[in-house]
Protein backbone atom coordinates (compact mmCIF):
# COMPACT_ATOMS: atom_id res chain seq x y z
CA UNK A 1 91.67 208.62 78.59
CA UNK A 2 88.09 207.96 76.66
CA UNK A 3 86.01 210.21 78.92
CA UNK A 4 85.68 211.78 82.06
CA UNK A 5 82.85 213.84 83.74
CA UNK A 6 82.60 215.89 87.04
CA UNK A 7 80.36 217.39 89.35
CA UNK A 8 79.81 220.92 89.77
CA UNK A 9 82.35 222.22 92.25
CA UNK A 10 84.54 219.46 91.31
CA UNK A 11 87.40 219.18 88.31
CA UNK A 12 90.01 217.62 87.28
CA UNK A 13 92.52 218.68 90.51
CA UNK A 14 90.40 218.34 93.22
CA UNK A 15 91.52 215.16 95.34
CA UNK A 16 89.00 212.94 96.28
CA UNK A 17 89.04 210.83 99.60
CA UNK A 18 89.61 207.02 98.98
CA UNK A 19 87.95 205.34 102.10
CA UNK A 20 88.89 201.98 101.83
CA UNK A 21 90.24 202.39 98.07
CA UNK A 22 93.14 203.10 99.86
CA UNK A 23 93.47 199.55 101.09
CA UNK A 24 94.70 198.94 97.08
CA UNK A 25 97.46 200.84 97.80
CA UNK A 26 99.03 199.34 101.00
CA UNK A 27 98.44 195.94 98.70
CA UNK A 28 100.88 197.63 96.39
CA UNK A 29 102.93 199.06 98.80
CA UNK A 30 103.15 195.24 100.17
CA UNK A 31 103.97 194.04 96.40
CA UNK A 32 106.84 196.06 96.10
CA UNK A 33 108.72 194.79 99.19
CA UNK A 34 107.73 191.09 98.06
CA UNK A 35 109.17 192.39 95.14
CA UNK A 36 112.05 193.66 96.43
CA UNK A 37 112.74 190.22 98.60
CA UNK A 38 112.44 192.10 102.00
CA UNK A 39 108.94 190.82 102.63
CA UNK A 40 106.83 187.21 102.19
CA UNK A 41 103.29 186.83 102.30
CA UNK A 42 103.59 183.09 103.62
CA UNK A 43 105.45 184.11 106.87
CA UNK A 44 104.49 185.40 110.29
CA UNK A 45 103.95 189.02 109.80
CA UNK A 46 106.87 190.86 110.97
CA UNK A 47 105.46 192.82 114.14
CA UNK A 48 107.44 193.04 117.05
CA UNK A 49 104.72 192.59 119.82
CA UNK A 50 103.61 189.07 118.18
CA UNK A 51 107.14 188.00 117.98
CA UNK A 52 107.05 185.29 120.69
CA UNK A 53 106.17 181.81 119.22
CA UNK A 54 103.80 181.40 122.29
CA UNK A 55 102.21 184.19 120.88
CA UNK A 56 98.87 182.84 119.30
CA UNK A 57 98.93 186.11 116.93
CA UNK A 58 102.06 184.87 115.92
CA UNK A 59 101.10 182.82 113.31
CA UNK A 60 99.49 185.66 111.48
CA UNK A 61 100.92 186.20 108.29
CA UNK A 62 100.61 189.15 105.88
CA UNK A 63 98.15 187.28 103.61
CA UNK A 64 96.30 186.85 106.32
CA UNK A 65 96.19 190.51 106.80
CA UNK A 66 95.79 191.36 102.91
CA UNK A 67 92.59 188.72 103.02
CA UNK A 68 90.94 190.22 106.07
CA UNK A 69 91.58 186.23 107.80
CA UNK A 70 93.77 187.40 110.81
CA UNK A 71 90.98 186.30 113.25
CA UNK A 72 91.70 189.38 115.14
CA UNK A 73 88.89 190.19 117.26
CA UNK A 74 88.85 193.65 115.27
CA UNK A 75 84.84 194.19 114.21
CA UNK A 76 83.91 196.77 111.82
CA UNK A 77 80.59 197.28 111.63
CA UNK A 78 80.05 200.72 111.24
CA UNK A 79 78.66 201.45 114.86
CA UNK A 80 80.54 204.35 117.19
CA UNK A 81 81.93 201.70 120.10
CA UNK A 82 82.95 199.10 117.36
CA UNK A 83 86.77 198.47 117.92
CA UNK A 84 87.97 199.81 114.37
CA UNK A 85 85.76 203.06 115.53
CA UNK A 86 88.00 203.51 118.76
CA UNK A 87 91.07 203.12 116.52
CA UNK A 88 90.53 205.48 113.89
CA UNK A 89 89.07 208.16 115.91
CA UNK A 90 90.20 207.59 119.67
CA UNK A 91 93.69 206.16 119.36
CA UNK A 92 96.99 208.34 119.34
CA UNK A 93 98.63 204.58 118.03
CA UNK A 94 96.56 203.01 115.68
CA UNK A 95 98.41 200.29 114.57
CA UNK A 96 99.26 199.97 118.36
CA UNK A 97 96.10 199.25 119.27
CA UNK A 98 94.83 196.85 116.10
CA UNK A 99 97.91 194.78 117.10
CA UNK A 100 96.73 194.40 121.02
CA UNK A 101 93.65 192.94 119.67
CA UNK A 102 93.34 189.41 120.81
CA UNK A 103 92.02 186.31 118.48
CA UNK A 104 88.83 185.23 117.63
CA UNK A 105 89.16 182.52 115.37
CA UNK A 106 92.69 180.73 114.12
CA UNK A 107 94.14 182.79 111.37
CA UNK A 108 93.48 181.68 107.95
CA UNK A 109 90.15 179.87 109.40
CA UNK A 110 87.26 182.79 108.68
CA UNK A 111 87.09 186.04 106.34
CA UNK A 112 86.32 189.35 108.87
CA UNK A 113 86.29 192.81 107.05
CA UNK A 114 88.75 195.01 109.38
CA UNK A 115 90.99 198.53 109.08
CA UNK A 116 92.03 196.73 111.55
CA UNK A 117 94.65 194.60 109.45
CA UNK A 118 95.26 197.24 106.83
CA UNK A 119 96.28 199.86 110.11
CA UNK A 120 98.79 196.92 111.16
CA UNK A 121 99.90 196.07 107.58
CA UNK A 122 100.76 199.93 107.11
CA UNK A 123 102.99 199.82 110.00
CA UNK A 124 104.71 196.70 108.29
CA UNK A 125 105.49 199.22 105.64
CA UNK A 126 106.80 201.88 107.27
CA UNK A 127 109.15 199.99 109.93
CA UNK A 128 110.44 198.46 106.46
CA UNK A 129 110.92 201.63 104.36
CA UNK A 130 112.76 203.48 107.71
CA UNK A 131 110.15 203.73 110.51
CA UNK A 132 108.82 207.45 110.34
CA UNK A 133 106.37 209.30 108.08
CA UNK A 134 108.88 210.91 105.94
CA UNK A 135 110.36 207.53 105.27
CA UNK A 136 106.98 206.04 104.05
CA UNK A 137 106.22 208.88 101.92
CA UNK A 138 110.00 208.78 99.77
CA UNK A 139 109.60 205.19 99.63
CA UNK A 140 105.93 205.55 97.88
CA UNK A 141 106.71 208.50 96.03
CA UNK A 142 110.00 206.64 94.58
CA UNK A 143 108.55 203.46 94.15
CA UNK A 144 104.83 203.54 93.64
CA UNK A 145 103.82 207.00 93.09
CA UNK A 146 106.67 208.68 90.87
CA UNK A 147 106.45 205.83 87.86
CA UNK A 148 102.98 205.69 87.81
CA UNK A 149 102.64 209.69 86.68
CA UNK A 150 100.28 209.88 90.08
CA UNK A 151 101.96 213.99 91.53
CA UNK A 152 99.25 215.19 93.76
CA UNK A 153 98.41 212.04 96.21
CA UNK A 154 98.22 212.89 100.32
CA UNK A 155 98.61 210.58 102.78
CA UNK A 156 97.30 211.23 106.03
CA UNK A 157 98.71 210.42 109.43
CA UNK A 158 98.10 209.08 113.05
CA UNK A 159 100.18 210.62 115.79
CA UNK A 160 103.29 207.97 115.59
CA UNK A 161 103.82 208.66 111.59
CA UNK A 162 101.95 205.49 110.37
CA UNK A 163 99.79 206.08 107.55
CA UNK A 164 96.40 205.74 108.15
CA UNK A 165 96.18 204.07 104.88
CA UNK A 166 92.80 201.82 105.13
CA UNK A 167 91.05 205.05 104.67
CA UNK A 168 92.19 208.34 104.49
CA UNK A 169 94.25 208.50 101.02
CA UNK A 170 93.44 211.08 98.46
CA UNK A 171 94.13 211.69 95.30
CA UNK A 172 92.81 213.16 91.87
CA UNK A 173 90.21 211.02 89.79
CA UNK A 174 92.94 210.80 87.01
CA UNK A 175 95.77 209.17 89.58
CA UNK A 176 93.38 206.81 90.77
CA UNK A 177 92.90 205.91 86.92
CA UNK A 178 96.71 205.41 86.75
CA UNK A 179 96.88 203.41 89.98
CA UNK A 180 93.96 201.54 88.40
CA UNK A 181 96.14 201.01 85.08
CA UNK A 182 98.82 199.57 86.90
CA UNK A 183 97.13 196.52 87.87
CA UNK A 184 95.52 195.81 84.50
CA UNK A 185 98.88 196.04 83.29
CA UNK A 186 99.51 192.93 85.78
CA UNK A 187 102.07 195.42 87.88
CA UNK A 188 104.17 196.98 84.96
CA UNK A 189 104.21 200.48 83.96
CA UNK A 190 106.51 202.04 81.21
CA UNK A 191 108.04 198.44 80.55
CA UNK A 192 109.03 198.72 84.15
CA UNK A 193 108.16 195.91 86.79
CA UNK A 194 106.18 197.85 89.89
CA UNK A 195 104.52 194.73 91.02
CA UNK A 196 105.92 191.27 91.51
CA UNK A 197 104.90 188.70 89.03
CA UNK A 198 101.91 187.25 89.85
CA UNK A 199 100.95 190.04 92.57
CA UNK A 200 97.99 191.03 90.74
CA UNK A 201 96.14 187.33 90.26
CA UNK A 202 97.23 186.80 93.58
CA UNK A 203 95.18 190.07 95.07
CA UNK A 204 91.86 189.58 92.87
CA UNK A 205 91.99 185.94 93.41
CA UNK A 206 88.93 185.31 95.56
CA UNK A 207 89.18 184.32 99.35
CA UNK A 208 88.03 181.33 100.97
CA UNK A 209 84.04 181.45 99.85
CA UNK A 210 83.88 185.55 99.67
CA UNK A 211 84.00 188.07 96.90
CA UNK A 212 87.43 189.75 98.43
CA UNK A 213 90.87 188.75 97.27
CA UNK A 214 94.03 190.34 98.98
CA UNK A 215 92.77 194.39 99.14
CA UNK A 216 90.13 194.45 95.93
CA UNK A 217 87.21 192.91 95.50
CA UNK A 218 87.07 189.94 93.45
CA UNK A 219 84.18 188.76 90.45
CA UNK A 220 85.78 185.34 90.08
CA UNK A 221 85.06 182.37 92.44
CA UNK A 222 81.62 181.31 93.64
CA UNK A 223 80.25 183.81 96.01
CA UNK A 224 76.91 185.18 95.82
CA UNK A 225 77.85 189.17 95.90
CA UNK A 226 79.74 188.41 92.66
CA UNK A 227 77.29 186.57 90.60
CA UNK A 228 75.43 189.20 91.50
CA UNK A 229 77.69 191.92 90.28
CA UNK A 230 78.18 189.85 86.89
CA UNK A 231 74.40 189.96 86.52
CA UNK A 232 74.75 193.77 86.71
CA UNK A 233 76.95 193.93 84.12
CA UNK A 234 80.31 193.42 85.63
CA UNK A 235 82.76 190.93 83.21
CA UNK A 236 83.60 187.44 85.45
CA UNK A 237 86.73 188.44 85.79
CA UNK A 238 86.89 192.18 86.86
CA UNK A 239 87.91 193.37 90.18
CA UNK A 240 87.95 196.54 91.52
CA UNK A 241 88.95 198.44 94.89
CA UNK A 242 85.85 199.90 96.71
CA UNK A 243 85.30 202.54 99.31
CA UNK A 244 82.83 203.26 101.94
CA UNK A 245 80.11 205.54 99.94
CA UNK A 246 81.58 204.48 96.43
CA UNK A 247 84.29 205.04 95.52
CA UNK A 248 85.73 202.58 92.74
CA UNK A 249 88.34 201.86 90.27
CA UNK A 250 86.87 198.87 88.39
CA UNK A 251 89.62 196.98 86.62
CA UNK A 252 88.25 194.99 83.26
CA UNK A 253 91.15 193.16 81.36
CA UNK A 254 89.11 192.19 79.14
CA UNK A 255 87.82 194.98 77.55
CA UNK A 256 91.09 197.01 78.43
CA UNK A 257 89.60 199.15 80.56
CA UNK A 258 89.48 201.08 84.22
CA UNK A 259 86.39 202.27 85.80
CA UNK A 260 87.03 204.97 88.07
CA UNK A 261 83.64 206.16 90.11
CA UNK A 262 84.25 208.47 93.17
CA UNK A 263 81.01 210.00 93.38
CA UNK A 264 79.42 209.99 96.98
CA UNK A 265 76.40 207.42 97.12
CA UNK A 266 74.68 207.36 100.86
CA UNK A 267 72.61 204.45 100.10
CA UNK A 268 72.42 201.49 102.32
CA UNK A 269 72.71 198.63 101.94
CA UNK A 270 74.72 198.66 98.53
CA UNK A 271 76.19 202.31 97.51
CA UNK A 272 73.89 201.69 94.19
CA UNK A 273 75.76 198.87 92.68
CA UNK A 274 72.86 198.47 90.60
CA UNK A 275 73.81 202.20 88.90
CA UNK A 276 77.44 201.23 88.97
CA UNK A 277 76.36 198.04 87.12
CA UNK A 278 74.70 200.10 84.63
CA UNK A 279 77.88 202.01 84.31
CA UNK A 280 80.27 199.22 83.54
CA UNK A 281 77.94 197.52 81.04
CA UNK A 282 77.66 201.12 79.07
CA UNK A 283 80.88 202.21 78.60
CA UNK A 284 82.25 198.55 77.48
CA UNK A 285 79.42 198.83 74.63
CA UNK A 286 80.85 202.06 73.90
CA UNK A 287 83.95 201.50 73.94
CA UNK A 288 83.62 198.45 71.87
CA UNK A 289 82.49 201.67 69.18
CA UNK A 290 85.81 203.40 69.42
CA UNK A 291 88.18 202.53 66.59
CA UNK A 292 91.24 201.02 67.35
């Protein structure tokens, strides 16, 4: 830890809401299965109401979920009759409901920013891990959770026990730092594996022509949005997981470092990147100071 700073009302125990920082964690939550063999990210995402081959959903595979390219006809756009709306605030069965969704495109085709996919990917996860809430929450705090020091997460709930984990995760600044550190130490903690090999490129690699990668945002690759960020002060090859009024843990391998920001920002369009920029840029210099 090099510093850390808090608003009034605020300290070191208070947990902090993730919004769609919690994305990052179903990602890892995914990587440990893959890890484990009991999942791929190449095949037809195991859920039972897409089973049929006649299914046109069923050639949706979890990468196509992680990347936000289902083609589910799943819009988020931040209005109160948007689909994603109805499912996190009018739906006993979340996941239920994202998977009814019919397509739009052809999976893999076009990038569309959805809960959506992350409500149906935590579902994945918990039919894996044993199919009810307490199941989900053993299997994180055993595998995820427990080795990465993190003691005071919450995860909540819809009504059938799947996590609602695109957005309502919260945690402690500090355990978002050490989810943060486990993915600039490419998936290892305490000379223990966490993440398969690979799973971290993999999730900030950039896709098709956008700035996301496989649940965090992504500097490398050609889009606009990052250019932009690197112009801000952001290092080419940083990624970071990002929440709704900005939240962010801002992963630098470079420099060794991880950003966390949870402070509230209701600024649209952009949550003040520009200030976040500033951020990034200063405490690289400083800690460029620090002796080693």
């Amino acid at each position: 830890m090099v510093a850390e700073r808090y608003a009034p009302g605020v300290d070191l125990a208070v947990p902090l809401i993730g919004y769609s920082v919690s994305k990052s964690i179903v990602n890892a939550m995914v990587g440990i299965l893959v890890r484990q063999g009991r999942l791929s990210v190449e095949q037809p995402a195991p859920v039972p109401a897409w089973r049929e081959p006649g299914d046109p959903r069923h050639a949706i595979s979890l990468d196509n979920l992680l990347r936000m390219t289902s083609g589910l006809a799943l819009d988020e756009k931040g209005f109160a009759l948007d689909p994603v709306a109805r499912m996190l605030y009018l739906e006993r069965d979340m996941a239920e409901f994202a998977e009814r969704a019919p397509l739009q495109a052809s999976p893999g085709r076009t990038w569309n920013y959805s809960s959506g996919n992350t409500l149906i990917l935590s579902r994945v996860v918990r039919d894996m891990v044993g199919g009810d809430a307490d199941d989900i929450l053993k299997f994180a705090q055993r595998e995820l959770f427990g080795p990465l020091g993190i003691r005071n997460v919450t995860l909540d709930f819809d009504a059938t026990g799947t996590p609602v984990a695109s957005t309502f995760i919260f945690a402690p600044a500090r355990d978002w730092a050490r989810f943060g550190m486990l993915y600039l130490d490419d998936g290892v903690v305490g000379g223990r594996r966490i993440l398969p090999e690979g799973w971290v490129r993999y999730s900030s690699s950039p896709t098709l022509d956008t700035d996301y990668g496989a649940g965090f945002w992504s500097n490398p690759g050609a889009a606009e949005a990052a250019s932009a960020r690197e112009r801000l002060g952001f290092p080419r090859e940083a990624f970071m997981a990002s929440g709704l009024l900005g939240q962010r843990i801002v992963i630098i391998p470079s420099a060794r470092l991880v950003i966390v920001r949870f402070g509230v920002t209701q600024i649209w369009p952009g949550f003040d990147y520009e200030g976040l920029g500033r951020l990034v840029a200063d405490v690289i210099a400083a800690v460029g100071t620090l002796p080693r």
